[in-house]
PDB file of N, CA and C in Angstrom:
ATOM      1  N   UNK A   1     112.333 129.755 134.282  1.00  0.00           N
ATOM      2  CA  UNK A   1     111.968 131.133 133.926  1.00  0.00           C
ATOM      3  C   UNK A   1     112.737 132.129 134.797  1.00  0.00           C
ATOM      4  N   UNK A   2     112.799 131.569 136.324  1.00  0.00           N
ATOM      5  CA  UNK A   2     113.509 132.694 136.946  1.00  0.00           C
ATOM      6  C   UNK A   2     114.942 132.786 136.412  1.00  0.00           C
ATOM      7  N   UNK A   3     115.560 131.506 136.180  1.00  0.00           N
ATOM      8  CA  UNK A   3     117.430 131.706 135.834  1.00  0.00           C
ATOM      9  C   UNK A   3     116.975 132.235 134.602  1.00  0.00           C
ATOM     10  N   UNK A   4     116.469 132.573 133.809  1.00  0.00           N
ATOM     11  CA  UNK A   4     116.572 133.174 132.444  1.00  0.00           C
ATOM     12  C   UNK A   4     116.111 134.774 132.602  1.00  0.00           C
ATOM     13  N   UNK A   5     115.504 135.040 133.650  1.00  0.00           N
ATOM     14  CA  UNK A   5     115.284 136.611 133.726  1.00  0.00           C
ATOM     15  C   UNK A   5     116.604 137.051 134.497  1.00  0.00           C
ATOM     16  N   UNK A   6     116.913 135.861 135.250  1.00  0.00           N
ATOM     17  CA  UNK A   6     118.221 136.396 136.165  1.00  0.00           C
ATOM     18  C   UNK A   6     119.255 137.096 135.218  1.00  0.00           C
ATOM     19  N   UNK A   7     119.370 135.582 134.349  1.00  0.00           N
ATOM     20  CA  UNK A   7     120.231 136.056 133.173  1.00  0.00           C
ATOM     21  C   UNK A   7     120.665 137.268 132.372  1.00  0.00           C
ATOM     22  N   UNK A   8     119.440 137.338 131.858  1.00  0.00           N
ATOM     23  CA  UNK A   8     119.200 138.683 131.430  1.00  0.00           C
ATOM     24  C   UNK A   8     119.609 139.736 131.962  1.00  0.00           C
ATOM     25  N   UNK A   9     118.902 139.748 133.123  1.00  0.00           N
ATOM     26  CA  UNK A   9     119.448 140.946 133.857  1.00  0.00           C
ATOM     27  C   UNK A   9     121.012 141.442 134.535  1.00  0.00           C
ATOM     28  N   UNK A  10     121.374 139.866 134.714  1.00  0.00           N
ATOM     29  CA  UNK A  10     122.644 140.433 134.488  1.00  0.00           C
ATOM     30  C   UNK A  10     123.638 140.350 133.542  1.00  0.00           C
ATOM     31  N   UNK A  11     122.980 140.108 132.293  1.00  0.00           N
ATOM     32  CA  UNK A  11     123.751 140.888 131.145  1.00  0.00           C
ATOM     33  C   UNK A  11     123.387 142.117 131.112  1.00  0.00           C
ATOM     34  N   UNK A  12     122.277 142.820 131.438  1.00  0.00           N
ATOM     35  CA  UNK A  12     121.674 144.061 131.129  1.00  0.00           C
ATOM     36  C   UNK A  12     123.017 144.927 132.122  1.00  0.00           C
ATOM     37  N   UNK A  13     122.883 144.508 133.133  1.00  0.00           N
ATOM     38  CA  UNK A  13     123.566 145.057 134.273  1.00  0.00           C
ATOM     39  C   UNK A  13     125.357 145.290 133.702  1.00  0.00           C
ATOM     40  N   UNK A  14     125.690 144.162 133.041  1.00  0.00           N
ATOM     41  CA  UNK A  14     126.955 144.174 132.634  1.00  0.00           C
ATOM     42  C   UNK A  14     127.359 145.015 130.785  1.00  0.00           C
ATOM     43  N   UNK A  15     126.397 144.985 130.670  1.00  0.00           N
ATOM     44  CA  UNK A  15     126.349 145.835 129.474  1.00  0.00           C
ATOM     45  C   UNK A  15     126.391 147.772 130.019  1.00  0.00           C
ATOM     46  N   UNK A  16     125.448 147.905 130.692  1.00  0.00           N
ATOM     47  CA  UNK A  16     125.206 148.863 131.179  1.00  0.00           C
ATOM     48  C   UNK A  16     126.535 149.399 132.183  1.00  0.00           C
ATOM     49  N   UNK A  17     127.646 148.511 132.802  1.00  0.00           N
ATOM     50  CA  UNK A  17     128.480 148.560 133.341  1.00  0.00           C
ATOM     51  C   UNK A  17     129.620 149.331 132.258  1.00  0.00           C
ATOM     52  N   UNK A  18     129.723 148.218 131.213  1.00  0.00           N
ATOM     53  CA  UNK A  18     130.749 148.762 130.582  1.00  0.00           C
ATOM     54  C   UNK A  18     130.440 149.856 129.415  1.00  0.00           C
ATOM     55  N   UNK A  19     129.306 150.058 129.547  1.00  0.00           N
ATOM     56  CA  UNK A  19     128.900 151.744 128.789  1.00  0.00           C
ATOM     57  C   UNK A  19     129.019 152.785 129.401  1.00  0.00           C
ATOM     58  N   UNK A  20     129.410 152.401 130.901  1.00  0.00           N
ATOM     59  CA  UNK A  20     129.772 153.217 131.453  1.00  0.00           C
ATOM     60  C   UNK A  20     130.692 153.357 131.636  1.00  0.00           C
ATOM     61  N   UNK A  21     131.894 152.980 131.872  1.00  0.00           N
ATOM     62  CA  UNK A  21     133.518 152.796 131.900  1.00  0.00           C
ATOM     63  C   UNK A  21     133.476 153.454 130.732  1.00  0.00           C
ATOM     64  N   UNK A  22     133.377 153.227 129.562  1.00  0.00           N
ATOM     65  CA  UNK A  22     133.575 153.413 128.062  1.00  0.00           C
ATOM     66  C   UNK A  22     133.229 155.219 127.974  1.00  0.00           C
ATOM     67  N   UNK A  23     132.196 155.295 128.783  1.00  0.00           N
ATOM     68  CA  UNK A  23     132.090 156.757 128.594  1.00  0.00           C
ATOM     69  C   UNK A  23     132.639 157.731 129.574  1.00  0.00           C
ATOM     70  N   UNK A  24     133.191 157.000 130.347  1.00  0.00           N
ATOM     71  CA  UNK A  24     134.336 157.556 131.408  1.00  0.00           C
ATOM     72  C   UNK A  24     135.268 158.056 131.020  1.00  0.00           C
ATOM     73  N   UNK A  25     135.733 156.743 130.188  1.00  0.00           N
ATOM     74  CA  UNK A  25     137.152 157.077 129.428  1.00  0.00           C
ATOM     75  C   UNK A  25     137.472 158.052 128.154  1.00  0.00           C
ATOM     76  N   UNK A  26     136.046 158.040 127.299  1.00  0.00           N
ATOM     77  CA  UNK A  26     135.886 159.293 126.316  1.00  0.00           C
ATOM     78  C   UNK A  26     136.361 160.730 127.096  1.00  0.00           C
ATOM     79  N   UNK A  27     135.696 161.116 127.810  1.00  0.00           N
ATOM     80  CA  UNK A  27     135.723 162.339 128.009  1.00  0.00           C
ATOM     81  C   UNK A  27     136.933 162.417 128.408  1.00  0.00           C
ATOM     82  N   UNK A  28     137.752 161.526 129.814  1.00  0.00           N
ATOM     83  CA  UNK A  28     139.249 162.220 130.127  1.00  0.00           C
ATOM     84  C   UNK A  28     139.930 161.609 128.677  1.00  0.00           C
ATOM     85  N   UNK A  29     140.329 160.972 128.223  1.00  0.00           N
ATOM     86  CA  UNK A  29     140.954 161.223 126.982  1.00  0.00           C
ATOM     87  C   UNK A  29     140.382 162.876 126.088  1.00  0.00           C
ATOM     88  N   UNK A  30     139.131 163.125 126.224  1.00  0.00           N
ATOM     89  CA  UNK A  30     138.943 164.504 125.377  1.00  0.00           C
ATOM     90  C   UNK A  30     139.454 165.408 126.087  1.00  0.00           C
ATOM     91  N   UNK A  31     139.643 165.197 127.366  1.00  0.00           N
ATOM     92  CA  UNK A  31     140.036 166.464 128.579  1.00  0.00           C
ATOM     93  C   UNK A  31     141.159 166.924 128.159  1.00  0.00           C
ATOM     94  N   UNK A  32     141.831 165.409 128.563  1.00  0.00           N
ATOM     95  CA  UNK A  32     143.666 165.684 127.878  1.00  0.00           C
ATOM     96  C   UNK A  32     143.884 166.337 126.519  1.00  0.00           C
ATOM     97  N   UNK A  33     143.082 166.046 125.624  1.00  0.00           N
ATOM     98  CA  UNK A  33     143.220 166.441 124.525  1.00  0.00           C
ATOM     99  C   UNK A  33     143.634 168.018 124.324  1.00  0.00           C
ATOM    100  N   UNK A  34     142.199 168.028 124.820  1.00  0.00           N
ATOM    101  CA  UNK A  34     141.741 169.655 125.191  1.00  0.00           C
ATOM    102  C   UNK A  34     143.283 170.468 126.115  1.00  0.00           C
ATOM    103  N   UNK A  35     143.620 169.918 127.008  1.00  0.00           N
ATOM    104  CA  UNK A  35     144.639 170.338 127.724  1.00  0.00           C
ATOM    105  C   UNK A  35     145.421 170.430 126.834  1.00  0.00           C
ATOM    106  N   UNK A  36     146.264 169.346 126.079  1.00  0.00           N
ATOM    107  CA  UNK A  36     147.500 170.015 125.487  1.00  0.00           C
ATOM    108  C   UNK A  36     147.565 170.739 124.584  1.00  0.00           C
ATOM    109  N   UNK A  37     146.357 171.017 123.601  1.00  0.00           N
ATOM    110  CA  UNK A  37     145.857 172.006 122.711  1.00  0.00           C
ATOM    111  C   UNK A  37     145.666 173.319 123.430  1.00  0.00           C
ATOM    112  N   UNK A  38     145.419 173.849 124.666  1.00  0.00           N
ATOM    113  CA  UNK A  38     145.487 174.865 125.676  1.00  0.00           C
ATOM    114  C   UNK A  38     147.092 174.869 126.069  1.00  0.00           C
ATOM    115  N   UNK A  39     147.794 174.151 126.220  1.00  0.00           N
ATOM    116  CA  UNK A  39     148.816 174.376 126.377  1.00  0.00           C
ATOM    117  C   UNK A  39     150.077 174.503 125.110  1.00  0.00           C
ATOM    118  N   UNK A  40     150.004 174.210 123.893  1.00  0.00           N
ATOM    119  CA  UNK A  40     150.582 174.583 123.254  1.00  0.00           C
ATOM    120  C   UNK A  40     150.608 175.790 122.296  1.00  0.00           C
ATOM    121  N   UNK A  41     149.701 176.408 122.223  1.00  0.00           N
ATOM    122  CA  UNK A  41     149.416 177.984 122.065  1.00  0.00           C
ATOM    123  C   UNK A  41     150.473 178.649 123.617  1.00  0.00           C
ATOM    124  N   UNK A  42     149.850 178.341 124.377  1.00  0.00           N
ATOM    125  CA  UNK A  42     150.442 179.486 125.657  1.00  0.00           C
ATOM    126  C   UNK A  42     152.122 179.272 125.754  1.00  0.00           C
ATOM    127  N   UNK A  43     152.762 178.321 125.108  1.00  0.00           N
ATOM    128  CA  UNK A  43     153.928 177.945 124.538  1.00  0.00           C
ATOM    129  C   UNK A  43     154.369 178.860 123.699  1.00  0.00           C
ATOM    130  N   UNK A  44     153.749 178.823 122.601  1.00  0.00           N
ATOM    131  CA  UNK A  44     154.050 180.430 122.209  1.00  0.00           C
ATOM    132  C   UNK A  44     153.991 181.821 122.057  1.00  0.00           C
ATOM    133  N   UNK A  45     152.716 181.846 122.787  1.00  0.00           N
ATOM    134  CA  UNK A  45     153.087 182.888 123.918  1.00  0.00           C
ATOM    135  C   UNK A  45     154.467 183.475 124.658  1.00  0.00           C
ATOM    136  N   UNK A  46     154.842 182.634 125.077  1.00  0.00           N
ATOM    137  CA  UNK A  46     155.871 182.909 125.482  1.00  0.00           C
ATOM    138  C   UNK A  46     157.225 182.546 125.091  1.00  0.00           C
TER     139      UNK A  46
END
């Protein structure tokens, strides 16, 4: 019973790991996004 809660938990732990990486990486990919869309207007601007 204990190796099977262990288990669990560290799948929980490793699931929860990479939902987090995963949502790390959303946003700076949206950042950049966002950046070169801010920067190609001010391009013509000038």
């Amino acid at each position: 019973e204990k190796a099977e809660a262990r288990q669990n938990a560290v799948r929980k732990y490793q699931e929860e790991e990479l939902r987090k990486l995963q949502n790390r990486h959303k946003p700076r990919t949206a950042n950049k996004a966002s950046a070169q869309e801010v920067q190609q207007p001010n391009l013509f601007n000038f």
